[in-house]
Protein backbone atom coordinates (compact mmCIF):
# COMPACT_ATOMS: atom_id res chain seq x y z
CA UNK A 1 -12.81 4.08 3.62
CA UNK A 2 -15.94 6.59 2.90
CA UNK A 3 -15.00 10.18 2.70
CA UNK A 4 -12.37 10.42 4.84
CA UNK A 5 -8.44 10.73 4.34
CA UNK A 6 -6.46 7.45 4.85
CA UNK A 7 -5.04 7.17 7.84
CA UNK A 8 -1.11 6.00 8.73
CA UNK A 9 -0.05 3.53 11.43
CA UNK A 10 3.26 2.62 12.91
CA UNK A 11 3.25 -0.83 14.14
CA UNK A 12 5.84 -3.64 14.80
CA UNK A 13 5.08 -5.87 12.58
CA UNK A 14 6.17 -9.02 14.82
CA UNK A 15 6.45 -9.39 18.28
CA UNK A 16 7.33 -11.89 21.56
CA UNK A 17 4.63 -13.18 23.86
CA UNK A 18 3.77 -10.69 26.44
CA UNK A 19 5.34 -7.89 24.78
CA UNK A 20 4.21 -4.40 25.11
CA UNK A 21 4.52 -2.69 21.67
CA UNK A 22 4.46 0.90 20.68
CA UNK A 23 1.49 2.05 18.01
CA UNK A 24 1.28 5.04 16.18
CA UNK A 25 -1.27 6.56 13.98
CA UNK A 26 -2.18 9.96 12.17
CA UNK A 27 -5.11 10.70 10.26
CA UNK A 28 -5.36 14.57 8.20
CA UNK A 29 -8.32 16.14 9.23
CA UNK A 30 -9.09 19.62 9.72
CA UNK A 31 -10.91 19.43 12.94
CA UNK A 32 -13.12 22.57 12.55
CA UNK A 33 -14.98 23.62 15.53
CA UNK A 34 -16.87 26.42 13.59
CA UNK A 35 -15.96 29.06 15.53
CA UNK A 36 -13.11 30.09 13.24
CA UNK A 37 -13.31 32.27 10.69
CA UNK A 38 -12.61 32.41 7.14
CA UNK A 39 -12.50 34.49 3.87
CA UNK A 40 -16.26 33.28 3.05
CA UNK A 41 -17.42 33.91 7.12
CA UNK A 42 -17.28 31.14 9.68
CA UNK A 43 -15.40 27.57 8.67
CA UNK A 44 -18.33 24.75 9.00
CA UNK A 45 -17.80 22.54 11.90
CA UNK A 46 -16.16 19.72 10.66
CA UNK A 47 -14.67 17.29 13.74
CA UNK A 48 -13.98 13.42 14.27
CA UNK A 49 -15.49 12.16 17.19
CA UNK A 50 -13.75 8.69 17.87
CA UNK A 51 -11.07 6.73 17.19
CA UNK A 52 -11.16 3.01 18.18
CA UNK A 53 -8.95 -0.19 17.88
CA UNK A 54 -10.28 -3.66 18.11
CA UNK A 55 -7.96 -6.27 18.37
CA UNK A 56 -9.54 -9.68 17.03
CA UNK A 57 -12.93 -7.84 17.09
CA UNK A 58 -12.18 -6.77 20.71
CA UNK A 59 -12.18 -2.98 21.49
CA UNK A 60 -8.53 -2.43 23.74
CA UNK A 61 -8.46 1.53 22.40
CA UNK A 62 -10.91 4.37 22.29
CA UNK A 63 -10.58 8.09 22.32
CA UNK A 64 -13.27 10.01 22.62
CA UNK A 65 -12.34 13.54 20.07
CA UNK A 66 -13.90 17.13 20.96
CA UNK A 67 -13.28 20.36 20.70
CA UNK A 68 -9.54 20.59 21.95
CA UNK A 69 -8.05 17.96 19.48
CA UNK A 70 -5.66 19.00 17.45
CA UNK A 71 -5.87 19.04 13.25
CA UNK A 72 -4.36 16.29 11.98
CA UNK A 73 -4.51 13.74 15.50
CA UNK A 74 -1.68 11.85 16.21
CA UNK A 75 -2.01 9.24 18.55
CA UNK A 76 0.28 7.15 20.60
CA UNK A 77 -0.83 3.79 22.85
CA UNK A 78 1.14 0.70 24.10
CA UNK A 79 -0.42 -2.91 24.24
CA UNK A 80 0.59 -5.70 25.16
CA UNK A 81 0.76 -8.81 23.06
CA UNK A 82 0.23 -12.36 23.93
CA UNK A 83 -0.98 -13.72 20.62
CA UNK A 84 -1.08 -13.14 16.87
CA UNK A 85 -3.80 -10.68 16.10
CA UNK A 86 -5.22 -9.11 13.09
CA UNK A 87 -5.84 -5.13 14.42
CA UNK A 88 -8.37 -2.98 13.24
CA UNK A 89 -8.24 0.76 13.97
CA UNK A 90 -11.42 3.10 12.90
CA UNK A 91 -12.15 6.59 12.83
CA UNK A 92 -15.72 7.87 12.69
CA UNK A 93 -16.74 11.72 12.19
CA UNK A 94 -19.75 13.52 13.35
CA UNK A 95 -21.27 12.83 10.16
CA UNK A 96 -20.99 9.40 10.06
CA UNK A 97 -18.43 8.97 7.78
CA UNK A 98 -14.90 6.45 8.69
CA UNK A 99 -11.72 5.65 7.52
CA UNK A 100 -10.56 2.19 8.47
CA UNK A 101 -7.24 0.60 8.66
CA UNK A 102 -5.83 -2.61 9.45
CA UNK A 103 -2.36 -4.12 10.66
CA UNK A 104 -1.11 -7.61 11.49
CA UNK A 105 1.46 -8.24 14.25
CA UNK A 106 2.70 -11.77 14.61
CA UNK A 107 3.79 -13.16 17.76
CA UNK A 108 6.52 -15.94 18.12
């Protein structure tokens, strides 16, 4: 992780073949779109752009983050699990920075 908070997941942590589990994650962030204002004049723009989740280096999740997205995003998915996979979930900001997390969810 480079400059930005670390994030939280909620993932089962095993699962049965062709199971569709429930994942959770939450990353603070202040979101800024620069039109607020503040003591010192307008708040800098300050937003994450993406969030995406690869699942054994395949992307199966992206959201695209703009102006509407809420401080703090909180995101909820369902996929479906044939196979033990190592997940990787990464958020990138407009200015290039990323916080990266990783789960495991074994299926038997």
């Amino acid at each position: 992780m480079t400059g930005l908070a670390q994030p939280r997941i909620r993932i089962p942590r095993t699962a049965r073949p062709g199971e569709v589990i429930e994942i959770r994650t939450l990353i603070e962030h202040p979101m800024e779109n620069g039109i607020r204002g503040g003591v010192a004049g307008v708040v800098p723009h300050d937003m994450l752009t993406r969030l995406q989740v690869r699942r054994d280096g395949e992307t199966v999740f992206t959201a695209d983050l703009g102006n509407g997205t809420s401080a703090n995003p909180y995101h909820v998915f369902h996929l479906r699990m044939e196979r033990t996979a190592e997940l990787e979930f990464l958020w990138t900001d407009e200015r290039g920075r990323t916080a990266r997390a990783t789960a495991r969810v074994v299926v038997a």
